[in-house]
C-alpha atoms as a PDB file:
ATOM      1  CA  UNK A   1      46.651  24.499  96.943  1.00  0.00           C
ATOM      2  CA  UNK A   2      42.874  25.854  97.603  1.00  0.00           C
ATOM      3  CA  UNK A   3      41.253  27.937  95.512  1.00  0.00           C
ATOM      4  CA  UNK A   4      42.293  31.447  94.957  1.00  0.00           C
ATOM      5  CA  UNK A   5      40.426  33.958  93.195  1.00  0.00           C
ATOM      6  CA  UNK A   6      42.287  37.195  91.454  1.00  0.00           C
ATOM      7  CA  UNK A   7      40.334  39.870  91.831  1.00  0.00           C
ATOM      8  CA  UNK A   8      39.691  43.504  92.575  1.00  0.00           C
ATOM      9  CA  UNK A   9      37.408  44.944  95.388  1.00  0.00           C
ATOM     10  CA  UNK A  10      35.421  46.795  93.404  1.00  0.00           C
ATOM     11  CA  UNK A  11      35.010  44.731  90.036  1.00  0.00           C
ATOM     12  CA  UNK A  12      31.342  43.699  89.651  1.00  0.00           C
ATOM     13  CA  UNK A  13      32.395  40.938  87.932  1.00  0.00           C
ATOM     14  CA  UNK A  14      34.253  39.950  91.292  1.00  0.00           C
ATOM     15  CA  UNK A  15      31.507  40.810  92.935  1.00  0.00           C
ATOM     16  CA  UNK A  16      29.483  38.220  91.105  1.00  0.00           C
ATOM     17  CA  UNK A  17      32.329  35.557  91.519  1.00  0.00           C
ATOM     18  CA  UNK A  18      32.888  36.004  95.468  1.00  0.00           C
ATOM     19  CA  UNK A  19      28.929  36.065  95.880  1.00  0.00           C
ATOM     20  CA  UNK A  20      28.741  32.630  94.199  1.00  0.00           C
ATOM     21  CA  UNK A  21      31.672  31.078  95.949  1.00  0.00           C
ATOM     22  CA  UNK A  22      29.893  32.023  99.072  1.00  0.00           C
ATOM     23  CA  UNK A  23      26.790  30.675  97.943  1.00  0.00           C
ATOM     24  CA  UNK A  24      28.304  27.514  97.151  1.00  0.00           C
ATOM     25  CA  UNK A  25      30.261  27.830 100.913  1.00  0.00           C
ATOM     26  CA  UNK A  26      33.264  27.327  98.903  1.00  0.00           C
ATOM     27  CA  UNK A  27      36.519  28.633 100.801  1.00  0.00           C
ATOM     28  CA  UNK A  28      39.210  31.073  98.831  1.00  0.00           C
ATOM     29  CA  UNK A  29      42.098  33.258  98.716  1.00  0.00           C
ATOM     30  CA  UNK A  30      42.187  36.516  97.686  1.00  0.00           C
ATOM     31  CA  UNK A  31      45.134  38.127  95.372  1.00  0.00           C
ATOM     32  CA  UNK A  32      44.049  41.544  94.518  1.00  0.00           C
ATOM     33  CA  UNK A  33      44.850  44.157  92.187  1.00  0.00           C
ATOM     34  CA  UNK A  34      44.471  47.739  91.756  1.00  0.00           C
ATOM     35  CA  UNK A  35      43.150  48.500  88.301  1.00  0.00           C
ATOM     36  CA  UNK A  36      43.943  52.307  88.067  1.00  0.00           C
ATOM     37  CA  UNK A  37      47.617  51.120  89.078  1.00  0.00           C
ATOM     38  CA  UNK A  38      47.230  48.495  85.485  1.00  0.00           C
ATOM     39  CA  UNK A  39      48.447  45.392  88.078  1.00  0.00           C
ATOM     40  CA  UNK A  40      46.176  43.280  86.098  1.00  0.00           C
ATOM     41  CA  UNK A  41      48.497  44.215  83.324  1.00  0.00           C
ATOM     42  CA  UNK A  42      51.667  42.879  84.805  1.00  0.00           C
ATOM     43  CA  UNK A  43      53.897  40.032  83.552  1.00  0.00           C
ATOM     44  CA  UNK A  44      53.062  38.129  86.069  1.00  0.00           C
ATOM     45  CA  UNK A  45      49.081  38.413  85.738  1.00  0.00           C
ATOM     46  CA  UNK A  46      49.540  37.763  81.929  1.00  0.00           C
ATOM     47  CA  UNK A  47      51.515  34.496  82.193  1.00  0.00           C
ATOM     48  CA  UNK A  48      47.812  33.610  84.430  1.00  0.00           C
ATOM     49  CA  UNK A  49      45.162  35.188  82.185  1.00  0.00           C
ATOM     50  CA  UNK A  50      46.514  36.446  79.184  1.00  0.00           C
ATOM     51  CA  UNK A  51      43.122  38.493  78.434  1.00  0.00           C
ATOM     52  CA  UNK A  52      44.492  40.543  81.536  1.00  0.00           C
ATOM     53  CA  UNK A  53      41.160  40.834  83.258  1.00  0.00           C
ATOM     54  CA  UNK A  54      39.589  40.388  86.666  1.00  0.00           C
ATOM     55  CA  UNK A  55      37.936  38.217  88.026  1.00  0.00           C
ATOM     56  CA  UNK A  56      40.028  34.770  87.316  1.00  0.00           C
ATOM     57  CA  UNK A  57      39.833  31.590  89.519  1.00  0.00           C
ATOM     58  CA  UNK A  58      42.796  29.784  90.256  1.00  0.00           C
ATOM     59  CA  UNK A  59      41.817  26.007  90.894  1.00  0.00           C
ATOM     60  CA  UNK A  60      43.547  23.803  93.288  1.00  0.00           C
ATOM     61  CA  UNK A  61      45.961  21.954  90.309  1.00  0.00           C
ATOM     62  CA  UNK A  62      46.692  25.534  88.740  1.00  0.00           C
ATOM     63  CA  UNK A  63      44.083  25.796  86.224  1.00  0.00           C
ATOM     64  CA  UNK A  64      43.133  29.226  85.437  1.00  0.00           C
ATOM     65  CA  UNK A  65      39.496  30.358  83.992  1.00  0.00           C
ATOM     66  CA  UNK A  66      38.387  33.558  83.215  1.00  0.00           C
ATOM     67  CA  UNK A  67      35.329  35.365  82.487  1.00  0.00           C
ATOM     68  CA  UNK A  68      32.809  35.218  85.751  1.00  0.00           C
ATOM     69  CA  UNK A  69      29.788  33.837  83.761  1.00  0.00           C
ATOM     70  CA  UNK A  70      32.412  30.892  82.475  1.00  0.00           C
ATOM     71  CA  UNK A  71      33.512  30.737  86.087  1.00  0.00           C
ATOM     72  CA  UNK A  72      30.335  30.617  87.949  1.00  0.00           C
ATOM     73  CA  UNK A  73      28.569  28.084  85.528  1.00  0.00           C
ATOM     74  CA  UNK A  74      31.859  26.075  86.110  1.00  0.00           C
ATOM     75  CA  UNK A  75      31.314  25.998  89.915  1.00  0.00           C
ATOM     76  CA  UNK A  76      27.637  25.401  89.686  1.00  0.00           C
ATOM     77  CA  UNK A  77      28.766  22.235  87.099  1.00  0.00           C
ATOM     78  CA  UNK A  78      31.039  20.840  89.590  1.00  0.00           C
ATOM     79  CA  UNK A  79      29.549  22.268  92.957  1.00  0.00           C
ATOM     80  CA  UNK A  80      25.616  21.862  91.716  1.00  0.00           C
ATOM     81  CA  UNK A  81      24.050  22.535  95.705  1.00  0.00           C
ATOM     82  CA  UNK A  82      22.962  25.013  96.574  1.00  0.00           C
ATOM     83  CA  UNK A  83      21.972  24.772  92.390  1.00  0.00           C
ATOM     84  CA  UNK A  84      21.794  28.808  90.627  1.00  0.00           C
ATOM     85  CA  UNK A  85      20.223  27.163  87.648  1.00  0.00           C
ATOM     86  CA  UNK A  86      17.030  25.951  87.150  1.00  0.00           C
ATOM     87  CA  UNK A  87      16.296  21.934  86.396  1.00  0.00           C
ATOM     88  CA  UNK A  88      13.852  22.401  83.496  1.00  0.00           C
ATOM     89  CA  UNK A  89      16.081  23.730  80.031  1.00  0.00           C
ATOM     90  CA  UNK A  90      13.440  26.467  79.176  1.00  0.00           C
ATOM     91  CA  UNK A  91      13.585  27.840  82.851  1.00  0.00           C
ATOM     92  CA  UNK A  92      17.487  27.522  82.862  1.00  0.00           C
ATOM     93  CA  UNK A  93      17.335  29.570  79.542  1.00  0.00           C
ATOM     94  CA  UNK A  94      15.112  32.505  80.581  1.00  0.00           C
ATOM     95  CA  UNK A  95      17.732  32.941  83.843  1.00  0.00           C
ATOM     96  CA  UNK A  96      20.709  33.067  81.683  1.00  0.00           C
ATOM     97  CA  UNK A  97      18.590  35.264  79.652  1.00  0.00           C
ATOM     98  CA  UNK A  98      18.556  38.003  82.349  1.00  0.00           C
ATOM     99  CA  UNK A  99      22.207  37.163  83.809  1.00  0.00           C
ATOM    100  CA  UNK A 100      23.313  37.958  80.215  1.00  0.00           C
ATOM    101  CA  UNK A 101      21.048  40.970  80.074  1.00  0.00           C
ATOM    102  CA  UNK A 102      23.186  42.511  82.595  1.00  0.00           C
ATOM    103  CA  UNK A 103      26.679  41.142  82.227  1.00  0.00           C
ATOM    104  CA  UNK A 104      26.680  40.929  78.602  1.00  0.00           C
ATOM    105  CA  UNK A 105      24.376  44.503  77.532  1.00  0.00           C
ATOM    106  CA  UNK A 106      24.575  46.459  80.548  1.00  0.00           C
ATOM    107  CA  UNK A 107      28.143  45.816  81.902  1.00  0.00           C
ATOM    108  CA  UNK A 108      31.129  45.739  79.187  1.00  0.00           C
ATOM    109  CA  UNK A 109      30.327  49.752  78.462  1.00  0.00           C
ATOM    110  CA  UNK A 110      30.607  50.384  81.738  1.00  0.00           C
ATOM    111  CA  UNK A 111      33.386  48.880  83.289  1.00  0.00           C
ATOM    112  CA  UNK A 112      36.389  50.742  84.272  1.00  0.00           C
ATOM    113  CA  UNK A 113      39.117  50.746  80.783  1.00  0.00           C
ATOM    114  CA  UNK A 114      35.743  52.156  79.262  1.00  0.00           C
ATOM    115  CA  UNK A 115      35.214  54.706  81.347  1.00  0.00           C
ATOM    116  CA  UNK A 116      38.785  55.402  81.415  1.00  0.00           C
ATOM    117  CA  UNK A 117      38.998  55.268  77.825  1.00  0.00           C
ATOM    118  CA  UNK A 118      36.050  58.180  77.701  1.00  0.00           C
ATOM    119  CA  UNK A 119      38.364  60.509  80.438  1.00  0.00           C
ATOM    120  CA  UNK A 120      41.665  59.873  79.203  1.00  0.00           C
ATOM    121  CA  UNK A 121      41.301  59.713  75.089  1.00  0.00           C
ATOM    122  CA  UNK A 122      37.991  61.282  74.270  1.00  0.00           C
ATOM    123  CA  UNK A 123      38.145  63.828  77.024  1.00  0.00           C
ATOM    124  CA  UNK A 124      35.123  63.215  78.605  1.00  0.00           C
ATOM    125  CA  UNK A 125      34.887  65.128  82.507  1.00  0.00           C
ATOM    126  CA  UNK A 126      33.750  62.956  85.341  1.00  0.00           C
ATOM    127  CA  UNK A 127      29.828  64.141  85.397  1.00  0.00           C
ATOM    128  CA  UNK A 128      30.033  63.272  81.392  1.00  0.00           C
ATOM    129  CA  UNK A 129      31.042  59.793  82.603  1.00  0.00           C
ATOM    130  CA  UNK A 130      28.446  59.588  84.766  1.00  0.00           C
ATOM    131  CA  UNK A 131      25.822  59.962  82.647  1.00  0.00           C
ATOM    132  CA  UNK A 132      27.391  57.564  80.296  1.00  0.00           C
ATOM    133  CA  UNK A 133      26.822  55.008  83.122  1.00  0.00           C
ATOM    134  CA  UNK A 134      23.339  56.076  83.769  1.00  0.00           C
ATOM    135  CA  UNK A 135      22.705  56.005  80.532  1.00  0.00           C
ATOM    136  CA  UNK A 136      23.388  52.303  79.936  1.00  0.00           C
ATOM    137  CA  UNK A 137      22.325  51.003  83.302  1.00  0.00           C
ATOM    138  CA  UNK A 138      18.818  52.787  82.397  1.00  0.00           C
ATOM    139  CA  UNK A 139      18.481  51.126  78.572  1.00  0.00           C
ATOM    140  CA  UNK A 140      18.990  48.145  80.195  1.00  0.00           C
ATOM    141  CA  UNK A 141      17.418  48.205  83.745  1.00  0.00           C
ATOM    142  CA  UNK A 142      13.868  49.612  82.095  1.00  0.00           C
ATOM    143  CA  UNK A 143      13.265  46.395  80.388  1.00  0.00           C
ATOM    144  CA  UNK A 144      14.964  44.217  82.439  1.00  0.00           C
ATOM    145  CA  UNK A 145      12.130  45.425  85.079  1.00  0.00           C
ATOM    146  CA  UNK A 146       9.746  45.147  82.964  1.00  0.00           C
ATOM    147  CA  UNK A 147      11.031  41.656  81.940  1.00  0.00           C
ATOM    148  CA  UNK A 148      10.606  40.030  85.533  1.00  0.00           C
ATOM    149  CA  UNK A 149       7.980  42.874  87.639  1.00  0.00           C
ATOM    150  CA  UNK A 150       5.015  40.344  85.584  1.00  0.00           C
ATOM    151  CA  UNK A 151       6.472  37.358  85.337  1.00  0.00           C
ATOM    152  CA  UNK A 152       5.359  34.442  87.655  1.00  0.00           C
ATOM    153  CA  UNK A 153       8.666  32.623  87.935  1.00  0.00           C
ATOM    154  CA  UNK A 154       9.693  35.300  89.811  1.00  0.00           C
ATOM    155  CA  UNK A 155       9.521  35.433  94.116  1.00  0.00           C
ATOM    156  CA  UNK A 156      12.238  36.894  96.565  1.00  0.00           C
ATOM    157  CA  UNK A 157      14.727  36.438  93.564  1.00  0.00           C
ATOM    158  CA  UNK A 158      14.759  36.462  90.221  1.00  0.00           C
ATOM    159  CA  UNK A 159      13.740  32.968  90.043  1.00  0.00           C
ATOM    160  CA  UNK A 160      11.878  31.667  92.919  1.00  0.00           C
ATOM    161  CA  UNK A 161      12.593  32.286  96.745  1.00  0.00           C
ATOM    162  CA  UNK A 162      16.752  30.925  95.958  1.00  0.00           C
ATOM    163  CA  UNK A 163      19.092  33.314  94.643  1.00  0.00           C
ATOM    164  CA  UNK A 164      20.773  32.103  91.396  1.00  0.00           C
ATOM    165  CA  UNK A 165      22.849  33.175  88.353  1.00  0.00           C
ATOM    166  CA  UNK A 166      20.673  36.432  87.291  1.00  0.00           C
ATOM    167  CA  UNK A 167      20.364  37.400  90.839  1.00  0.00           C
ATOM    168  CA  UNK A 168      24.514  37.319  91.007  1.00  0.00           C
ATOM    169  CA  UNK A 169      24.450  39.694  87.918  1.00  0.00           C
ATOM    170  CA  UNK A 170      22.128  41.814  89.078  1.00  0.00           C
ATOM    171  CA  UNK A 171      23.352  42.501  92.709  1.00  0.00           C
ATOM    172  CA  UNK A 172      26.585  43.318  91.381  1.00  0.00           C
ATOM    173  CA  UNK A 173      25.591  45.850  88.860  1.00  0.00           C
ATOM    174  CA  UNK A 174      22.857  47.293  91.944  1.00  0.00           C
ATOM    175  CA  UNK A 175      25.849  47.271  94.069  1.00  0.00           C
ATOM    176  CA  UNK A 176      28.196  49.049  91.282  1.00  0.00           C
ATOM    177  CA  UNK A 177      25.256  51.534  90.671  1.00  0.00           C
ATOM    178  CA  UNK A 178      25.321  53.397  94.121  1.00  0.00           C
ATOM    179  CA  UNK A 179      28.602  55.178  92.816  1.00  0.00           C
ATOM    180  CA  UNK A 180      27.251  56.677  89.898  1.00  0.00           C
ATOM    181  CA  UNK A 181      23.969  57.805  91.508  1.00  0.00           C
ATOM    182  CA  UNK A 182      21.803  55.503  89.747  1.00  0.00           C
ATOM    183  CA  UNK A 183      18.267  56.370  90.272  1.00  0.00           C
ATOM    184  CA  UNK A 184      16.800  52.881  91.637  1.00  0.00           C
ATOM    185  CA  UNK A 185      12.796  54.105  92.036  1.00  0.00           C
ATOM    186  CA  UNK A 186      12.326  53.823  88.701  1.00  0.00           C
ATOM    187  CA  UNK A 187      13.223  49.936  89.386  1.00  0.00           C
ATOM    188  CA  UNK A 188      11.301  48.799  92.086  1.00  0.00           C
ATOM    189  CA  UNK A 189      11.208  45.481  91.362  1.00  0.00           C
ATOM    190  CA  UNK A 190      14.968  45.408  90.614  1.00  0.00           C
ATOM    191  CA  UNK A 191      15.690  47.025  93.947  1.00  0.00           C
ATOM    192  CA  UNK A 192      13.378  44.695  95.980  1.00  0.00           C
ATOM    193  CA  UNK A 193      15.375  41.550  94.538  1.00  0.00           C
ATOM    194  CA  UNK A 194      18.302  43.441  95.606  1.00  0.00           C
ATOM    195  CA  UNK A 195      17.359  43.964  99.060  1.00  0.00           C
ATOM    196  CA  UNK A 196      16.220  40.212  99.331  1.00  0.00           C
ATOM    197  CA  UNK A 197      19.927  39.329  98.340  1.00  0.00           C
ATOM    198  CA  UNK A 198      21.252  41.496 101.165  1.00  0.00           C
ATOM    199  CA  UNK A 199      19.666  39.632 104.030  1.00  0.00           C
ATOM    200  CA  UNK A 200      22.135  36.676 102.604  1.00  0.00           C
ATOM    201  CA  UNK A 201      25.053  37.046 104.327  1.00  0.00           C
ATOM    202  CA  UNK A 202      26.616  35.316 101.100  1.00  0.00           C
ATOM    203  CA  UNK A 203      25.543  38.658  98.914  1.00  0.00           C
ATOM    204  CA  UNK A 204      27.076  40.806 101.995  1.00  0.00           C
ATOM    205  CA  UNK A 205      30.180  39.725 102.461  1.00  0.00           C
ATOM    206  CA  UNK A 206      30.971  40.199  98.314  1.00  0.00           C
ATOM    207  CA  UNK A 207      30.235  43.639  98.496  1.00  0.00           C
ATOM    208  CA  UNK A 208      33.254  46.210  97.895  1.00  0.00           C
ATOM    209  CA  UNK A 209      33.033  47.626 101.339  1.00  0.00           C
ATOM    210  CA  UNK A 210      33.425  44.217 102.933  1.00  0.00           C
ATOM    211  CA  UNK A 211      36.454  42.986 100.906  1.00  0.00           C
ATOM    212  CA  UNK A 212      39.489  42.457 102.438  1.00  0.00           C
ATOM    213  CA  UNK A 213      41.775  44.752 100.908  1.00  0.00           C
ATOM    214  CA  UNK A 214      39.407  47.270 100.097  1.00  0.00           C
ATOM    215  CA  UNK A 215      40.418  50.790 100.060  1.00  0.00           C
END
């Protein structure tokens, strides 16, 4: 059995999963599911990830781990070249910093049972929901360029001239941002680091557009 990752096209989380199995030239198959439809809340799914969430990675004996920071620290632990961490502690530290700065601040309020949850029980209209998204991606983005636009460790990525952990997190959310009209000039440095990962053919290929069953 080879790896097989449970996912949905346009999850960021996915996104940030697929990029760093590609990275890591690891080979997978996809099982998707439509989140609007609730697939990811069938029987079926449960019995594999009872949290019910995408993305999960299936491993070759049937193990089943959830949560893509979990997962891609997992593959970096047992597949550690091309590395996404740094070697020093403090270094490895600041880039989880600015991983978590996305996943963990910028990402759970935005994801889609949120923004359902603001349509379907508060009554919230779609350009309400969009500024909720802009809203958060802003709070978080303005510092976040701040954070690295100074900062010495940083070349072509966030961390030196390799893409790593922060630089999956961030391409993802970039990537997510385009449908909700994100204004990326205020973000230059953000946006550069995101254009560096798209001459990787790795970043590419995990984008929505190029999934397989995307649509």
């Amino acid at each position: 059995m080879s790896l097989v990752l449970h996912n949905f096209f346009r999850s960021s989380a996915s996104v940030r999963v697929r990029a760093a199995l590609n990275l890591k030239g690891l080979e997978y198959e996809h099982v998707s599911y439509v989140l609007r439809e609730k697939q990811h809340q069938s029987e079926a799914f449960l019995t594999l990830n009872p949290q019910g969430l995408v993305p999960a990675l299936q491993l070759e004996d049937g193990t089943v781990l959830g949560q893509s920071l979990a997962i891609i620290e997992y593959l970096e632990e047992t597949h550690p070249e091309p590395a996404l961490l740094p070697a020093a502690p403090l270094d490895r530290a600041w880039v989880r910093g600015l991983a978590q700065a996305v996943a963990c601040d910028i990402h759970p309020v935005n994801n889609l049972r949120v923004l359902q949850y603001l349509g379907s029980e508060l009554g919230v209209d779609e350009p309400g929901t969009g500024e909720w998204f802009r809203h958060w991606v802003d709070l978080g983005f303005a510092p976040l360029e701040r954070q690295l636009e100074g900062d010495a460790r940083r070349g072509e990525f966030c961390y030196g001239d390799a893409p790593g952990l922060a630089d999956l997190c961030l391409f993802a959310q970039v990537a997510n941002n385009r449908r909700f009209d994100v204004d990326m000039s205020r973000y230059p440095t953000l946006q550069s680091i995101y254009d560096n990962c798209l001459q990787l053919p790795a970043f590419v290929d995990a984008l929505p557009e190029n999934h397989p069953h995307a649509g």
